[in-house]
N, C-alpha and C. Protein backbone atom coordinates (compact mmCIF):
# COMPACT_ATOMS: atom_id res chain seq x y z
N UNK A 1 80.21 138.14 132.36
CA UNK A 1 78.92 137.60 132.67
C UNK A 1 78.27 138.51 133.69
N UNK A 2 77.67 139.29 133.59
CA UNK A 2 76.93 140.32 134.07
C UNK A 2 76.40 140.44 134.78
N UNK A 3 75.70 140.15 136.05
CA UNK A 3 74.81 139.69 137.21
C UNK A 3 73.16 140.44 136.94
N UNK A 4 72.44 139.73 137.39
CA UNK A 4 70.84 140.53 137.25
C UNK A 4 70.78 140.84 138.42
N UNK A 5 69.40 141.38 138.65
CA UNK A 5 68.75 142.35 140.35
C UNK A 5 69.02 141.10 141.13
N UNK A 6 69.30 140.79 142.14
CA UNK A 6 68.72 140.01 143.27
C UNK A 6 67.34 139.63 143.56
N UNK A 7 66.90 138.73 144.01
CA UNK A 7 65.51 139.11 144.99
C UNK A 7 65.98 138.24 146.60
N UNK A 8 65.01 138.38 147.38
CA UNK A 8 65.26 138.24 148.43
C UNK A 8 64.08 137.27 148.64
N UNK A 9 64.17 136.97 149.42
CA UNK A 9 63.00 136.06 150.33
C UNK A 9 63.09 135.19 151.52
N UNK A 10 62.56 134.46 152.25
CA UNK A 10 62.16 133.92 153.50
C UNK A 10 62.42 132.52 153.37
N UNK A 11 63.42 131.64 153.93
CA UNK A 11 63.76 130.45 153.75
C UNK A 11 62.87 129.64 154.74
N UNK A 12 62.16 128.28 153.89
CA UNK A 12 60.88 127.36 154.63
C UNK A 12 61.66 127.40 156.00
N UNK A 13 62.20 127.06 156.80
CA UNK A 13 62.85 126.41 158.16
C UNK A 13 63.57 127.57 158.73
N UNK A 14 63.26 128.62 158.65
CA UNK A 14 63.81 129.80 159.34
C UNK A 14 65.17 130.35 158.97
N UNK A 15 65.87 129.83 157.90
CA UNK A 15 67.59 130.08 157.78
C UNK A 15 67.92 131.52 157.98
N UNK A 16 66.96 132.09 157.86
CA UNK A 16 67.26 133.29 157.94
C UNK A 16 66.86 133.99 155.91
N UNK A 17 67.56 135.20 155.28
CA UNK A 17 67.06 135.50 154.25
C UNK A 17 68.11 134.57 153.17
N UNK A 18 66.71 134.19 152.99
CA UNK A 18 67.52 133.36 151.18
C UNK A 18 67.87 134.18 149.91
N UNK A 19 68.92 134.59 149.48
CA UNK A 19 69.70 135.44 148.59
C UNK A 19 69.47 134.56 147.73
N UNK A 20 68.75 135.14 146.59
CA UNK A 20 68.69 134.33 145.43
C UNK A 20 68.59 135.39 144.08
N UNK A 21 69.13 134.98 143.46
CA UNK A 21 69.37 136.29 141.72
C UNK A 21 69.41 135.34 140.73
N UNK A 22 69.46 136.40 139.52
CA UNK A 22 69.75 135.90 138.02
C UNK A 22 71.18 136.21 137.29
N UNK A 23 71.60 135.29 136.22
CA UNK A 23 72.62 135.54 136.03
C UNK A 23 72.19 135.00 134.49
N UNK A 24 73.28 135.56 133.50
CA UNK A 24 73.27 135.41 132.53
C UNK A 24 74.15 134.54 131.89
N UNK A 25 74.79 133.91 130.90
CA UNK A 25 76.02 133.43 130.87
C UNK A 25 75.93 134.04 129.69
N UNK A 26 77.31 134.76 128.87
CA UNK A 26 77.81 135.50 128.08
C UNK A 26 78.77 134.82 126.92
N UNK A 27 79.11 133.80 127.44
CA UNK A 27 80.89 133.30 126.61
C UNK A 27 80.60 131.78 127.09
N UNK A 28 81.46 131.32 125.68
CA UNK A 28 81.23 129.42 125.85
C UNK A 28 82.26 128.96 126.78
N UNK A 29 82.85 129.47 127.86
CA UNK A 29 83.74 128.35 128.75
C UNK A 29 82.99 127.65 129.48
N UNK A 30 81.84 127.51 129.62
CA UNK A 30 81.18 126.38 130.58
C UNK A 30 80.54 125.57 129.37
N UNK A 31 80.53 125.39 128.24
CA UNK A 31 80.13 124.36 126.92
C UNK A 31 80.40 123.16 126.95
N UNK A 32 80.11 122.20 127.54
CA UNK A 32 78.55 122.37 126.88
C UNK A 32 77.20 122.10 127.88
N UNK A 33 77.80 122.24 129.16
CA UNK A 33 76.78 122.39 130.49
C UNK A 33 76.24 123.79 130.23
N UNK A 34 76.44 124.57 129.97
CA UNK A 34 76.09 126.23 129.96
C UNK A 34 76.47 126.48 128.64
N UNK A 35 75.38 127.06 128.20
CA UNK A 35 75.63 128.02 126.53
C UNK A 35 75.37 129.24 127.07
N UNK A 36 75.98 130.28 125.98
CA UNK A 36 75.85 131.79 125.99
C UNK A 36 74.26 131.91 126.00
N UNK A 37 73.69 133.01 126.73
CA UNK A 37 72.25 132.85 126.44
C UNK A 37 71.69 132.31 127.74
N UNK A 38 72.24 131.02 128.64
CA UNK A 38 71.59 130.53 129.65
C UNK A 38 71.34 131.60 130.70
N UNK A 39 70.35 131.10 131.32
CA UNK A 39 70.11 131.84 132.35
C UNK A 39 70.28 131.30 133.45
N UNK A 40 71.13 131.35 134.78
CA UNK A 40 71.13 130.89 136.03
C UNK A 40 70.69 131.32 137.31
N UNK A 41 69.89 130.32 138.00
CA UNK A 41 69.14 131.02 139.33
C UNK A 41 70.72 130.75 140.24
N UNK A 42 71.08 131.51 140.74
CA UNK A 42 72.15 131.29 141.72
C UNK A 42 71.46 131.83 143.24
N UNK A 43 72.27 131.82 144.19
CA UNK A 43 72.29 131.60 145.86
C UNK A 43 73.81 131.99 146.09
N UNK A 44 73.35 133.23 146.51
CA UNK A 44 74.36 133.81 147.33
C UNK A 44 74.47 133.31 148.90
N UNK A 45 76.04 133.60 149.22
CA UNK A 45 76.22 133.10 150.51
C UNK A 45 76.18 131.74 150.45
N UNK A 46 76.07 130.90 149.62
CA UNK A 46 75.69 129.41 149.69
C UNK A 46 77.19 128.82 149.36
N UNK A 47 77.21 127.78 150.67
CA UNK A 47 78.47 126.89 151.05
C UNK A 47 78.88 125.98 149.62
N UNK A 48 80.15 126.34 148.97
CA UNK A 48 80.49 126.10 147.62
C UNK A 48 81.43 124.48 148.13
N UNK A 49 80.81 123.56 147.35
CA UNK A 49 81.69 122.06 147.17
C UNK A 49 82.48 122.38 145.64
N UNK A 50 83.34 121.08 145.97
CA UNK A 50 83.79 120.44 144.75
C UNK A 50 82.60 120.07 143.54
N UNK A 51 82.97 120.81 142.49
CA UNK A 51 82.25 120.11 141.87
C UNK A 51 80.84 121.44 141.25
N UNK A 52 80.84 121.96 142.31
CA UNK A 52 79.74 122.92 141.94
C UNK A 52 80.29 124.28 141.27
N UNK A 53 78.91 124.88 140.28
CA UNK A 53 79.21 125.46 139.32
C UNK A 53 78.91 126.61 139.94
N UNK A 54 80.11 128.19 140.14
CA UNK A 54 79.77 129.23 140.79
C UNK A 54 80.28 130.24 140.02
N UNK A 55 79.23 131.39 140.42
CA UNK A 55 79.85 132.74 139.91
C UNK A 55 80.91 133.63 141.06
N UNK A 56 81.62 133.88 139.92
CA UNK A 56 83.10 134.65 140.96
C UNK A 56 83.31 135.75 140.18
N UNK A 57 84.25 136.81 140.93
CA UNK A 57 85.00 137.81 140.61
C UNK A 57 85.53 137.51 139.67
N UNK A 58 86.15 137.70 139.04
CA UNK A 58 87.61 137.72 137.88
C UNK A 58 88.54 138.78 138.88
N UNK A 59 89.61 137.48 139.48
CA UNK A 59 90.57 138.10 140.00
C UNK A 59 91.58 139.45 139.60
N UNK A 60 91.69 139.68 138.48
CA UNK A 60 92.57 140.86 137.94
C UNK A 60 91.40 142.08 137.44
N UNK A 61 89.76 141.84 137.13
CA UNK A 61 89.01 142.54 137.32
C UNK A 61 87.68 142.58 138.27
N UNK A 62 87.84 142.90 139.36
CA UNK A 62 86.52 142.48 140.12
C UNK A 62 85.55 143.21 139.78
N UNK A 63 85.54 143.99 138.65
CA UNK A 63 83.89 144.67 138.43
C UNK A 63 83.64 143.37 137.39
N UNK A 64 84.32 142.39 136.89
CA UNK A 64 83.40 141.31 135.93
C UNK A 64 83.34 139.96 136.40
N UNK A 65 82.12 139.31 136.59
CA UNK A 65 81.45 138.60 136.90
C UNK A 65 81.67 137.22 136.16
N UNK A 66 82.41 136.03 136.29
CA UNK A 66 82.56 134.72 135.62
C UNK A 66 81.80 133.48 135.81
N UNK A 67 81.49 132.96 135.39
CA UNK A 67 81.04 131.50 135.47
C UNK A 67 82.10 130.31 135.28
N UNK A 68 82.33 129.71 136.63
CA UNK A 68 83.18 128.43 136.23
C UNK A 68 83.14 127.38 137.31
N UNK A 69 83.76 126.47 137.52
CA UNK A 69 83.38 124.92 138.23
C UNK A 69 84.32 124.75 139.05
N UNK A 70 83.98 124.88 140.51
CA UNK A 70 84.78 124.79 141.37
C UNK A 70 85.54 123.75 141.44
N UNK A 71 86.27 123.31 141.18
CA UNK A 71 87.66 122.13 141.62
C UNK A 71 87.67 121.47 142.26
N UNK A 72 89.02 122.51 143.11
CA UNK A 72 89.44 121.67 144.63
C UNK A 72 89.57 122.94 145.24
N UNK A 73 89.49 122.98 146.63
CA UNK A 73 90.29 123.39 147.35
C UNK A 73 91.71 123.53 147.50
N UNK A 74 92.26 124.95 147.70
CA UNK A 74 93.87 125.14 147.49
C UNK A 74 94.01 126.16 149.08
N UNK A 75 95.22 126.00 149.11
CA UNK A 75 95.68 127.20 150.23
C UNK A 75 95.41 128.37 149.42
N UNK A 76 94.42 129.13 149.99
CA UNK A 76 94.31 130.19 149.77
C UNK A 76 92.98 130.75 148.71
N UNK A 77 92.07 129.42 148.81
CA UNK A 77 90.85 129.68 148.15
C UNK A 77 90.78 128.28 147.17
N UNK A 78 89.57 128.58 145.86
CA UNK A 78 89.29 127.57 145.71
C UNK A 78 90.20 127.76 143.80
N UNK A 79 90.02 126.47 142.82
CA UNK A 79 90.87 126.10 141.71
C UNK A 79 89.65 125.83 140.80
N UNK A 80 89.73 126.90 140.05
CA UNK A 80 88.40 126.78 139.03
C UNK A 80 88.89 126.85 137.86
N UNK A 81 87.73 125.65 137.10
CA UNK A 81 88.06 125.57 135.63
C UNK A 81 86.92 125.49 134.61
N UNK A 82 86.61 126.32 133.79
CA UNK A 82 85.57 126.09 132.60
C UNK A 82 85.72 124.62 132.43
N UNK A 83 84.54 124.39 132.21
CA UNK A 83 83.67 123.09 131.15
C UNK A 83 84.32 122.80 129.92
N UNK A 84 84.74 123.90 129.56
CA UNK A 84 85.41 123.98 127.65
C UNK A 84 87.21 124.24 127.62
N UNK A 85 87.52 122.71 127.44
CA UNK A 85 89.18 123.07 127.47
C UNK A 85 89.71 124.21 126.56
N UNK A 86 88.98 124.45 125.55
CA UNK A 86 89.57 125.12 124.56
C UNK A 86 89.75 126.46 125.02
N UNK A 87 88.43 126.94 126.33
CA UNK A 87 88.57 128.17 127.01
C UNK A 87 89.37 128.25 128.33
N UNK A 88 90.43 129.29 127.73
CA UNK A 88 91.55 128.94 129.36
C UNK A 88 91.32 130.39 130.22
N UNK A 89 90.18 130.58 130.47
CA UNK A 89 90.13 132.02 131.39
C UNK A 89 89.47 131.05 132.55
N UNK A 90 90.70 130.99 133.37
CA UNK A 90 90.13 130.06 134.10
C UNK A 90 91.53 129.62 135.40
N UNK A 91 92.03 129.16 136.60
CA UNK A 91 92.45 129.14 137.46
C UNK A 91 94.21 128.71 136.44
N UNK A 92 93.86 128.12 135.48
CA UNK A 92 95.44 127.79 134.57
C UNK A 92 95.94 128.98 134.55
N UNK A 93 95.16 130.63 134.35
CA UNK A 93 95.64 131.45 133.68
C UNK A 93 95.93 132.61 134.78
N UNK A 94 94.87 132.43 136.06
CA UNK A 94 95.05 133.43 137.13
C UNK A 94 95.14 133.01 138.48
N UNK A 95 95.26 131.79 138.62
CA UNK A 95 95.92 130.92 139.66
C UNK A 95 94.45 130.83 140.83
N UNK A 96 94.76 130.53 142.08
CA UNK A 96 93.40 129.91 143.03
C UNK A 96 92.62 131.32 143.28
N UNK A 97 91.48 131.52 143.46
CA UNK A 97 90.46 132.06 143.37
C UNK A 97 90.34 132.27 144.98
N UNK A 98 90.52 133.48 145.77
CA UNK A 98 90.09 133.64 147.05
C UNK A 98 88.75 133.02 147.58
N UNK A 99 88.60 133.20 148.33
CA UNK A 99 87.05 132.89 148.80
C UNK A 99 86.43 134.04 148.63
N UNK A 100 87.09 135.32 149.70
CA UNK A 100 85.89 136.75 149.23
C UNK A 100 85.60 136.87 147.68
N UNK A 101 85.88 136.46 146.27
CA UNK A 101 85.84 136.43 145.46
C UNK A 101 84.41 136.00 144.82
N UNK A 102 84.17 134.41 145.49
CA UNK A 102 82.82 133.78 145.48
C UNK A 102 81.85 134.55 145.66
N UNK A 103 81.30 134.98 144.92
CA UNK A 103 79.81 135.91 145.21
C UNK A 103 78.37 134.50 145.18
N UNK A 104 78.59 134.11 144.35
CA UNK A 104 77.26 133.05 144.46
C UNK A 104 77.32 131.27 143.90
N UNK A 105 76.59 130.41 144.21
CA UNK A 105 76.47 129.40 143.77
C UNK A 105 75.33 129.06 142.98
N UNK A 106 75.90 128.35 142.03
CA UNK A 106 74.50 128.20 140.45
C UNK A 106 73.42 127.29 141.29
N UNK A 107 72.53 127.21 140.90
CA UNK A 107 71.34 126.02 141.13
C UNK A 107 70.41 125.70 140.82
N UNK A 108 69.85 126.78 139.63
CA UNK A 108 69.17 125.68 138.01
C UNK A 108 69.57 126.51 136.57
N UNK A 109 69.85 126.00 135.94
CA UNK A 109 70.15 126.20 134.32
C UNK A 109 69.03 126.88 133.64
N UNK A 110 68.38 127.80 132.87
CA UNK A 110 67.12 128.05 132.10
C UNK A 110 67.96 128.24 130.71
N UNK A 111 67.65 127.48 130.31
CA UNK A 111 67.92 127.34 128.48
C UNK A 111 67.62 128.18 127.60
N UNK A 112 68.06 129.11 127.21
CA UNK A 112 67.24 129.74 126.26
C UNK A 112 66.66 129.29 125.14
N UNK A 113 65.23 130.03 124.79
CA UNK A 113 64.51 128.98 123.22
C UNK A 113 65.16 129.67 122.09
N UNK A 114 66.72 130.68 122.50
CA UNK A 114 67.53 130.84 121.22
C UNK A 114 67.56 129.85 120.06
N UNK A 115 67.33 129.56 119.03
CA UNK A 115 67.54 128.51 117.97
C UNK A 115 66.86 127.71 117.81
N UNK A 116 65.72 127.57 118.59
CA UNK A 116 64.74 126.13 118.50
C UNK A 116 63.53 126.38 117.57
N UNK A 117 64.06 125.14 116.61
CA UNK A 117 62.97 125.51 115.52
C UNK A 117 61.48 125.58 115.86
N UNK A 118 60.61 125.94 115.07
CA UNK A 118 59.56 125.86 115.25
C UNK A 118 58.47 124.46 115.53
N UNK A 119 58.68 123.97 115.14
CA UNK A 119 58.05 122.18 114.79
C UNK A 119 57.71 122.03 116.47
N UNK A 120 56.88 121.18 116.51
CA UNK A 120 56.47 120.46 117.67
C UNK A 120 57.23 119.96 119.03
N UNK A 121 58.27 118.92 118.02
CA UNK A 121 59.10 117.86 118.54
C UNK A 121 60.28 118.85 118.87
N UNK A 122 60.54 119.62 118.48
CA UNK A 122 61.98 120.66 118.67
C UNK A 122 61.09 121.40 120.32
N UNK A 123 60.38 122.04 120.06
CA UNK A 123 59.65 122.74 121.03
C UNK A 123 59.09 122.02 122.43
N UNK A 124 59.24 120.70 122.27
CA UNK A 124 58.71 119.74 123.36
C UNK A 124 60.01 119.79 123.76
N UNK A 125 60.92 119.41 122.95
CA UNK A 125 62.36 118.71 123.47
C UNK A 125 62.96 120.28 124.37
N UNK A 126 63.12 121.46 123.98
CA UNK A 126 63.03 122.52 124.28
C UNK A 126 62.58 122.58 125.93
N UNK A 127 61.79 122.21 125.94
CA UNK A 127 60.72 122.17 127.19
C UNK A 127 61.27 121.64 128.26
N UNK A 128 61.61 120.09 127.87
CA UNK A 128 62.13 119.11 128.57
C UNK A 128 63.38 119.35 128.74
N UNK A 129 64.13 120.08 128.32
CA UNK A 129 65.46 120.60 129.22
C UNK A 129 65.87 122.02 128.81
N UNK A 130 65.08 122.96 129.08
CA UNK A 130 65.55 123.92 129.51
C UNK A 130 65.59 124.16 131.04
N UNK A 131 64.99 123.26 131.52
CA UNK A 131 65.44 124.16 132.99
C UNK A 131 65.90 122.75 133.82
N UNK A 132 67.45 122.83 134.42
CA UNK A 132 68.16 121.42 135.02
C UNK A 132 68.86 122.10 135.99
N UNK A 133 68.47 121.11 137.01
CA UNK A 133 69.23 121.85 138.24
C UNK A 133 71.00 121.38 138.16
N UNK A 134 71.66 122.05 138.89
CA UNK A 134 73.16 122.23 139.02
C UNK A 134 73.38 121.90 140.09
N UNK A 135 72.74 121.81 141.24
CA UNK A 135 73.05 121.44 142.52
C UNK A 135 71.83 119.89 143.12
N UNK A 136 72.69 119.45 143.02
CA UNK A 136 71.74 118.03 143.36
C UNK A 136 72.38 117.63 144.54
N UNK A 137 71.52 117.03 145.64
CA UNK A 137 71.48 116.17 147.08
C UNK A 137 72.70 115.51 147.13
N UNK A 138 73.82 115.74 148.16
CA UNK A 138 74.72 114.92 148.16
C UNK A 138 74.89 113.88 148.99
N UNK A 139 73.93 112.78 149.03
CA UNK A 139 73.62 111.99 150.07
C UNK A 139 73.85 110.21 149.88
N UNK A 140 74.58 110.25 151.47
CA UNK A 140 75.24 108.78 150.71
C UNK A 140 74.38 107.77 151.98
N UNK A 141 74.23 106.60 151.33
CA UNK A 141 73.65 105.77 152.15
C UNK A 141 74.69 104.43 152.57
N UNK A 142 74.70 103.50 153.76
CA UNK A 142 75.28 102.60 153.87
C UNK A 142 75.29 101.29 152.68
N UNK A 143 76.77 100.79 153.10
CA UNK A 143 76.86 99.98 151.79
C UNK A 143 75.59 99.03 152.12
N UNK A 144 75.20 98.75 150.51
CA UNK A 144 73.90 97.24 150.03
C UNK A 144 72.61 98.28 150.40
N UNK A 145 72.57 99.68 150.61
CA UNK A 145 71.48 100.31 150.84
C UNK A 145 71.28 101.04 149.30
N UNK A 146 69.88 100.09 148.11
CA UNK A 146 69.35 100.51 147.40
C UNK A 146 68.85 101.63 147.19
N UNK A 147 68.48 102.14 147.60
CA UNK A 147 67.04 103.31 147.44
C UNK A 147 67.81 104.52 147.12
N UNK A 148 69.12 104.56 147.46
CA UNK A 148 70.08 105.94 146.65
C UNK A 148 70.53 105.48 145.32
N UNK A 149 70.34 104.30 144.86
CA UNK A 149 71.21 103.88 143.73
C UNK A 149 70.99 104.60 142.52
N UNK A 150 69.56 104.94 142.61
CA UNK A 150 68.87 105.36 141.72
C UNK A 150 69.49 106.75 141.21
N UNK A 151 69.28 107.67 142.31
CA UNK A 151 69.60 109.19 142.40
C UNK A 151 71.51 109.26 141.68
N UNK A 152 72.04 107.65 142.75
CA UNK A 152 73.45 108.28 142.15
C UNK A 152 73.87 107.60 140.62
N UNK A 153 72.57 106.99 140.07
CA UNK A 153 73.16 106.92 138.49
C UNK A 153 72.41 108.17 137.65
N UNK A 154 71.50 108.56 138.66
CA UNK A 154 71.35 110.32 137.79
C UNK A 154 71.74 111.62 138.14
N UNK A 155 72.63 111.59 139.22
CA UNK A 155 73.28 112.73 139.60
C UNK A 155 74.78 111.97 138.28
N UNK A 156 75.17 110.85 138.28
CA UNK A 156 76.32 110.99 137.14
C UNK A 156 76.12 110.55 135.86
N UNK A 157 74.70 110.67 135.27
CA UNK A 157 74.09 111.09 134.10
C UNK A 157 74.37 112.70 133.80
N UNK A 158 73.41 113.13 134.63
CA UNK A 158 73.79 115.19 135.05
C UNK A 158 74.87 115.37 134.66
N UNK A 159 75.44 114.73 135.06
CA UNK A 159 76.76 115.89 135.18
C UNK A 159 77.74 115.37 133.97
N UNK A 160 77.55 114.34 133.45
CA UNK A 160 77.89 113.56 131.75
C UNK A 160 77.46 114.70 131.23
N UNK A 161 76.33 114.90 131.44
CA UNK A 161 75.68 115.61 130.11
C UNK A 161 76.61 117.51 129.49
């Protein structure tokens, strides 16, 4: 999975420079959250959870670039596994993943209009999800406090899908 240019820019609240690039995805181990063809805005330097989808080294080749879903935490870095059991290039096959390894964290999906028929209704639907973010608000409110309920039956819609 190949990395694109970087760009750089100026984070609203001063963080200092926001590292942000393109990435491609190449191969179906993230299927069916990521198809070959997607395009990902990732964030470098950005603090990797459980759960979130990052680009790393390939430990036995660090000139190639992977896409896969951070785990857990292990002694000695983090335990990543493709989306697609059937694809085992993935922490089963080369064990925990350093940290210097982590080059970036995903944080919206762009769909490619690879395959989408022509018709209206294909091209709307097209529209309406090609581009889904990967990193959503992890924010918890006190128990009987409504107003998150909402967010957390569509942050685990997201991530169903």
């Amino acid at each position: 999975m190949p990395e694109r240019a970087p760009t750089g820019g100026r984070g609203a609240q001063g963080e200092g420079l926001l590292r942000v690039g393109l990435a491609e995805v190449y191969n179906p181990s993230m299927v069916p959250v990521l198809r070959p063809g997607d395009q990902l805005v990732v964030r470098y330097g950005s603090a990797v959870r459980p759960g979130d989808i990052v680009v790393l080294r390939h430990p036995f080749q660090h000139d190639l670039l992977i896409v896969k879903r951070a785990v857990e935490r292990r002694a000695g870095g983090w335990w990543v596994r493709g989306d697609n059991p059937r694809v085992r290039n993935d922490s089963r096959e080369f064990g925990v993943v350093p940290d210097e390894l982590v080059v970036a964290r995903a944080w919206l999906r762009l769909r490619s209009p690879r395959g989408v028929q022509r018709s209206v209704s294909s091209v709307a639907r097209w529209v309406l999800g090609s581009v889904r973010p990967l990193v959503l608000p992890r924010l918890s409110a006190p128990a009987g406090d409504s107003r998150l309920s909402g967010l957390s039956r569509l942050s685990r819609r997201l991530r169903a899908r």
